[in-house]
C-alpha atoms as a PDB file:
ATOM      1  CA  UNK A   1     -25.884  88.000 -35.291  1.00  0.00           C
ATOM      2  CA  UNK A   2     -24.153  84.567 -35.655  1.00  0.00           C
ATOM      3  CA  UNK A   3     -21.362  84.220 -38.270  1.00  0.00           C
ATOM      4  CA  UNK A   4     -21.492  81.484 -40.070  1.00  0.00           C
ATOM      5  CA  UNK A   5     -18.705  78.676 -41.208  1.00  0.00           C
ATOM      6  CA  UNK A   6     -17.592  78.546 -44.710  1.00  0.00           C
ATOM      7  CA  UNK A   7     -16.930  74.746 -43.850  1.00  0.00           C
ATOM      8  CA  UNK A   8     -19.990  72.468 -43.914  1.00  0.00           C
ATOM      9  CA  UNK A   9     -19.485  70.333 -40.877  1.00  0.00           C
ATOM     10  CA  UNK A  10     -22.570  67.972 -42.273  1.00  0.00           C
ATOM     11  CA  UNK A  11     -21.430  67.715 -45.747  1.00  0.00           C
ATOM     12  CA  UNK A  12     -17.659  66.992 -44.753  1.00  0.00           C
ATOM     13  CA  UNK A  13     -16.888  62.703 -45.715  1.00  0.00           C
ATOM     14  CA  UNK A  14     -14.159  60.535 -44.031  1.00  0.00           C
ATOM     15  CA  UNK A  15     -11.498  59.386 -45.588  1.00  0.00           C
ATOM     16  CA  UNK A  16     -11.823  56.185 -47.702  1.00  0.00           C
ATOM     17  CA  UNK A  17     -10.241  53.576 -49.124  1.00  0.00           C
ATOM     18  CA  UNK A  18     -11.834  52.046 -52.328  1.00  0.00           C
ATOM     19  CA  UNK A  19     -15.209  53.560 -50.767  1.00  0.00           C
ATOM     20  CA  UNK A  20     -15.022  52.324 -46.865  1.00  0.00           C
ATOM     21  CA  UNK A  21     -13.505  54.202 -44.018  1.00  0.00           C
ATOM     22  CA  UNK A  22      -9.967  52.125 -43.617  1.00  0.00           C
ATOM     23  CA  UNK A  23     -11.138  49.976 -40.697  1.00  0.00           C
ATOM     24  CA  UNK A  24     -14.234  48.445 -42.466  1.00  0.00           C
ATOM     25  CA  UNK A  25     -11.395  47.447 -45.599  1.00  0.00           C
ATOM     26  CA  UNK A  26      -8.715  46.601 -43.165  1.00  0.00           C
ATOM     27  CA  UNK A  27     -12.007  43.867 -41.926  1.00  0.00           C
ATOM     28  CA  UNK A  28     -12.818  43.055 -45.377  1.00  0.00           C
ATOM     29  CA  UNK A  29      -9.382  41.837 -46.206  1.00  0.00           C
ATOM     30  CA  UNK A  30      -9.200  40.001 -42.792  1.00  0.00           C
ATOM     31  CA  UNK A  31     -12.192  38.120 -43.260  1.00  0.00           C
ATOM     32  CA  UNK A  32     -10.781  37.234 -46.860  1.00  0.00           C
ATOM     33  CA  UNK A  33      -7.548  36.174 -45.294  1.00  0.00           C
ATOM     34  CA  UNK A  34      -9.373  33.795 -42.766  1.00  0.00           C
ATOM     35  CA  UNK A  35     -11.505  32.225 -45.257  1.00  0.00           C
ATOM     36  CA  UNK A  36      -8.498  31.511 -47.212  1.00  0.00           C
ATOM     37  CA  UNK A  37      -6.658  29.948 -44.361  1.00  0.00           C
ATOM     38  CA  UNK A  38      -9.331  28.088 -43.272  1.00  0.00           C
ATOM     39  CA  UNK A  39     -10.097  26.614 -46.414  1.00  0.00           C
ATOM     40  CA  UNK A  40      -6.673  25.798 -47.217  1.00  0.00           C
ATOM     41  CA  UNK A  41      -6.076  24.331 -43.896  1.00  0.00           C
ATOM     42  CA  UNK A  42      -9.305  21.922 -44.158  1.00  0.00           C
ATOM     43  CA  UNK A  43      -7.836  20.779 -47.275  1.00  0.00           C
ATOM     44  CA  UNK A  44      -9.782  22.933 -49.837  1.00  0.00           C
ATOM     45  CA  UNK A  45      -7.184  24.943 -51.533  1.00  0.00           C
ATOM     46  CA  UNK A  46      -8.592  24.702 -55.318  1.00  0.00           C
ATOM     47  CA  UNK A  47     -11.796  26.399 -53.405  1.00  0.00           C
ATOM     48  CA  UNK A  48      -9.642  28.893 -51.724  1.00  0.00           C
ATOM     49  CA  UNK A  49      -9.524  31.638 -53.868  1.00  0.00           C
ATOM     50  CA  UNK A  50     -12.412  31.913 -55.892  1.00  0.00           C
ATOM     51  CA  UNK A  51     -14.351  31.920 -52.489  1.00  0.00           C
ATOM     52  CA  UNK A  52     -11.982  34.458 -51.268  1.00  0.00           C
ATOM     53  CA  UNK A  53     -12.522  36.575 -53.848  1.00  0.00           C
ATOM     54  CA  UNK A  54     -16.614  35.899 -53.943  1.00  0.00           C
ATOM     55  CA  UNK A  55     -16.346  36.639 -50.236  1.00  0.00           C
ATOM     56  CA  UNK A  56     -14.791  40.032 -50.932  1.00  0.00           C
ATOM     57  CA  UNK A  57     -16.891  40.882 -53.428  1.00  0.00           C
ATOM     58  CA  UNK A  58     -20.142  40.070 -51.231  1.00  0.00           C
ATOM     59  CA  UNK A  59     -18.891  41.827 -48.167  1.00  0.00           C
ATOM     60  CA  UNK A  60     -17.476  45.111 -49.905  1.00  0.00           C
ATOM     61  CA  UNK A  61     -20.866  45.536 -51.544  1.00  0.00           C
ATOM     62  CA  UNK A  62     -22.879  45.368 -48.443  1.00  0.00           C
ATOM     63  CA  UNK A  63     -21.104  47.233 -46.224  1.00  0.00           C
ATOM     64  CA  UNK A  64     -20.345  49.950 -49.267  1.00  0.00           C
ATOM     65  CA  UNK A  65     -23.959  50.054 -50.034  1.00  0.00           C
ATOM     66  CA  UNK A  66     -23.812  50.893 -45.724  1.00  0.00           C
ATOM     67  CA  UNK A  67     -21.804  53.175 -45.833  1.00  0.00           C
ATOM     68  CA  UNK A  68     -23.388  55.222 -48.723  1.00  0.00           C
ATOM     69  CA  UNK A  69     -26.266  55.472 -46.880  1.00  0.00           C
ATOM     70  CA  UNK A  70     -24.687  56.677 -43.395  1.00  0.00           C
ATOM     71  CA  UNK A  71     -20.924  57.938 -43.681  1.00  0.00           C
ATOM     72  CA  UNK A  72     -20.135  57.685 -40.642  1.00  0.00           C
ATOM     73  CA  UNK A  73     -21.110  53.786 -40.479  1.00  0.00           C
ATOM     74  CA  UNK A  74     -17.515  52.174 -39.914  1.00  0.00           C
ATOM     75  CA  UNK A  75     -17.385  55.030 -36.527  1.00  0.00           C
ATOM     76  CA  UNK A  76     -20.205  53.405 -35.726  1.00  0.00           C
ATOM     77  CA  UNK A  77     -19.332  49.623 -36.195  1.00  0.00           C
ATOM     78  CA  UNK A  78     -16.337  50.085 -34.101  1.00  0.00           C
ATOM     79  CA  UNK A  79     -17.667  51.657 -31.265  1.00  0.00           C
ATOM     80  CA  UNK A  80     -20.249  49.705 -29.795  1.00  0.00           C
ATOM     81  CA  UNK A  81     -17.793  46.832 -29.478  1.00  0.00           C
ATOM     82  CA  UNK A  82     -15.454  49.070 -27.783  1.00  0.00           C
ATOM     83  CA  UNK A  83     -18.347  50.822 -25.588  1.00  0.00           C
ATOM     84  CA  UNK A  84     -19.106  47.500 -24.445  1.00  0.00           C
ATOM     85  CA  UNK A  85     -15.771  45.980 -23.801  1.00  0.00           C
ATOM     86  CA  UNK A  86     -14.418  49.468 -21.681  1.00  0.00           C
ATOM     87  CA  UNK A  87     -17.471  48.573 -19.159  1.00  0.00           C
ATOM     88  CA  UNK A  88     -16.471  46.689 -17.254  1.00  0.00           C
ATOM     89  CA  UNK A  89     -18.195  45.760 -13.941  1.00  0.00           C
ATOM     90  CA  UNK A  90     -19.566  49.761 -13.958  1.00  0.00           C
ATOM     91  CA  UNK A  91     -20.372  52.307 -16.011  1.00  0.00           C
ATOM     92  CA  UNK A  92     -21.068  55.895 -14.484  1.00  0.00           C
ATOM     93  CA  UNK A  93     -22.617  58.913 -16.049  1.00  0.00           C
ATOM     94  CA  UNK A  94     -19.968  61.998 -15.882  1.00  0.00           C
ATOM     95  CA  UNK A  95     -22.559  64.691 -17.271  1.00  0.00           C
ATOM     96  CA  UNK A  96     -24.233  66.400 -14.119  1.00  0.00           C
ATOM     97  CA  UNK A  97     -24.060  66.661 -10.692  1.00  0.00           C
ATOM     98  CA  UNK A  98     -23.443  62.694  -8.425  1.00  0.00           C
ATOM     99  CA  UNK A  99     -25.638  60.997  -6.459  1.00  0.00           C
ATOM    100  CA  UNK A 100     -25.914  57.506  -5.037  1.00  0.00           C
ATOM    101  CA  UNK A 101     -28.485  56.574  -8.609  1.00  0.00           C
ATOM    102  CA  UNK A 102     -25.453  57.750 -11.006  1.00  0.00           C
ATOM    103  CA  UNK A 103     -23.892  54.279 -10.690  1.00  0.00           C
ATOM    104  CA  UNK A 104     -24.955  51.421 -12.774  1.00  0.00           C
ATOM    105  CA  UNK A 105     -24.839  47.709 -12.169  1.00  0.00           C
END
Protein backbone atom coordinates (compact mmCIF):
# COMPACT_ATOMS: atom_id res chain seq x y z
CA UNK A 1 0.00 0.00 0.00
CA UNK A 2 1.38 3.50 -0.87
CA UNK A 3 1.59 6.11 1.94
CA UNK A 4 0.57 9.11 1.11
CA UNK A 5 2.09 12.90 1.65
CA UNK A 6 0.47 15.18 4.04
CA UNK A 7 1.98 17.96 1.67
CA UNK A 8 0.03 18.65 -1.54
CA UNK A 9 2.75 18.97 -4.10
CA UNK A 10 -0.14 20.40 -6.68
CA UNK A 11 -1.71 22.77 -4.37
CA UNK A 12 1.75 24.21 -3.05
CA UNK A 13 2.13 28.33 -4.72
CA UNK A 14 5.49 30.17 -5.27
CA UNK A 15 6.44 32.83 -3.58
CA UNK A 16 5.12 36.28 -4.65
CA UNK A 17 5.56 39.61 -4.56
CA UNK A 18 2.39 41.85 -4.81
CA UNK A 19 0.89 38.65 -6.72
CA UNK A 20 3.88 37.71 -9.36
CA UNK A 21 6.71 35.35 -8.76
CA UNK A 22 9.75 38.07 -8.11
CA UNK A 23 11.19 37.84 -11.63
CA UNK A 24 7.94 38.81 -13.52
CA UNK A 25 7.90 42.21 -10.82
CA UNK A 26 11.60 42.61 -10.97
CA UNK A 27 10.43 42.92 -15.26
CA UNK A 28 7.56 45.01 -14.47
CA UNK A 29 9.57 47.63 -12.73
CA UNK A 30 12.28 47.41 -15.49
CA UNK A 31 10.05 48.03 -18.20
CA UNK A 32 8.66 51.05 -16.05
CA UNK A 33 12.17 52.27 -15.56
CA UNK A 34 12.90 52.19 -19.41
CA UNK A 35 9.85 53.90 -20.38
CA UNK A 36 10.71 56.54 -18.00
CA UNK A 37 14.18 56.99 -19.31
CA UNK A 38 13.25 56.92 -22.62
CA UNK A 39 10.70 59.38 -22.37
CA UNK A 40 12.67 61.67 -20.40
CA UNK A 41 15.57 61.36 -22.64
CA UNK A 42 13.38 62.20 -25.92
CA UNK A 43 12.40 65.21 -24.14
CA UNK A 44 8.98 64.11 -22.68
CA UNK A 45 9.42 64.34 -19.01
CA UNK A 46 5.82 65.93 -18.06
CA UNK A 47 4.67 62.47 -19.93
CA UNK A 48 7.08 60.45 -17.97
CA UNK A 49 5.35 59.43 -15.12
CA UNK A 50 1.86 59.19 -15.65
CA UNK A 51 2.84 56.76 -18.56
CA UNK A 52 5.08 55.02 -16.21
CA UNK A 53 2.66 54.47 -13.91
CA UNK A 54 -0.24 53.55 -16.74
CA UNK A 55 2.43 51.20 -18.03
CA UNK A 56 2.66 49.46 -14.66
CA UNK A 57 -0.66 49.30 -14.12
CA UNK A 58 -1.36 47.64 -17.70
CA UNK A 59 1.45 45.17 -17.45
CA UNK A 60 0.87 43.99 -13.69
CA UNK A 61 -2.73 43.26 -14.63
CA UNK A 62 -1.99 41.09 -17.54
CA UNK A 63 0.59 39.15 -16.47
CA UNK A 64 -1.30 38.84 -12.78
CA UNK A 65 -4.41 37.83 -14.50
CA UNK A 66 -1.42 35.05 -16.11
CA UNK A 67 -0.33 34.05 -13.45
CA UNK A 68 -3.70 33.34 -11.67
CA UNK A 69 -4.50 31.16 -14.19
CA UNK A 70 -1.10 29.03 -14.29
CA UNK A 71 1.23 29.56 -11.11
CA UNK A 72 3.93 28.51 -12.35
CA UNK A 73 3.80 31.12 -15.41
CA UNK A 74 6.94 33.40 -14.52
CA UNK A 75 9.05 29.51 -14.44
CA UNK A 76 7.79 29.34 -17.54
CA UNK A 77 8.53 32.86 -19.09
CA UNK A 78 12.05 32.53 -18.08
CA UNK A 79 12.89 29.38 -19.37
CA UNK A 80 12.30 29.22 -22.87
CA UNK A 81 14.60 32.20 -23.32
CA UNK A 82 17.18 30.45 -21.41
CA UNK A 83 16.44 26.91 -23.21
CA UNK A 84 17.08 28.66 -26.28
CA UNK A 85 20.08 30.74 -25.54
CA UNK A 86 22.10 27.43 -23.68
CA UNK A 87 21.78 25.74 -27.35
CA UNK A 88 24.04 26.62 -28.88
CA UNK A 89 25.22 25.04 -32.19
CA UNK A 90 23.76 21.42 -30.56
CA UNK A 91 21.47 20.17 -28.43
CA UNK A 92 21.61 16.34 -27.44
CA UNK A 93 19.07 14.21 -25.72
CA UNK A 94 20.71 12.68 -22.32
CA UNK A 95 17.59 10.33 -21.52
CA UNK A 96 18.38 6.79 -23.10
CA UNK A 97 20.85 4.91 -24.59
CA UNK A 98 23.33 7.10 -27.81
CA UNK A 99 23.33 6.63 -31.18
CA UNK A 100 24.53 8.54 -34.22
CA UNK A 101 20.33 10.14 -34.50
CA UNK A 102 20.69 11.53 -30.72
CA UNK A 103 22.42 14.66 -32.07
CA UNK A 104 20.56 17.56 -33.39
CA UNK A 105 21.49 20.20 -35.90
Amino acid sequence: MKATSFVFTGVQKPMTLFGLPPKVMFLVIAAMGCSFGILVAVGLAPLAVPASVVLVVVLWTWLWRKNNRDWHFGNYLFSTPRFWASRGQAAFFLAGRSSRHDRIV
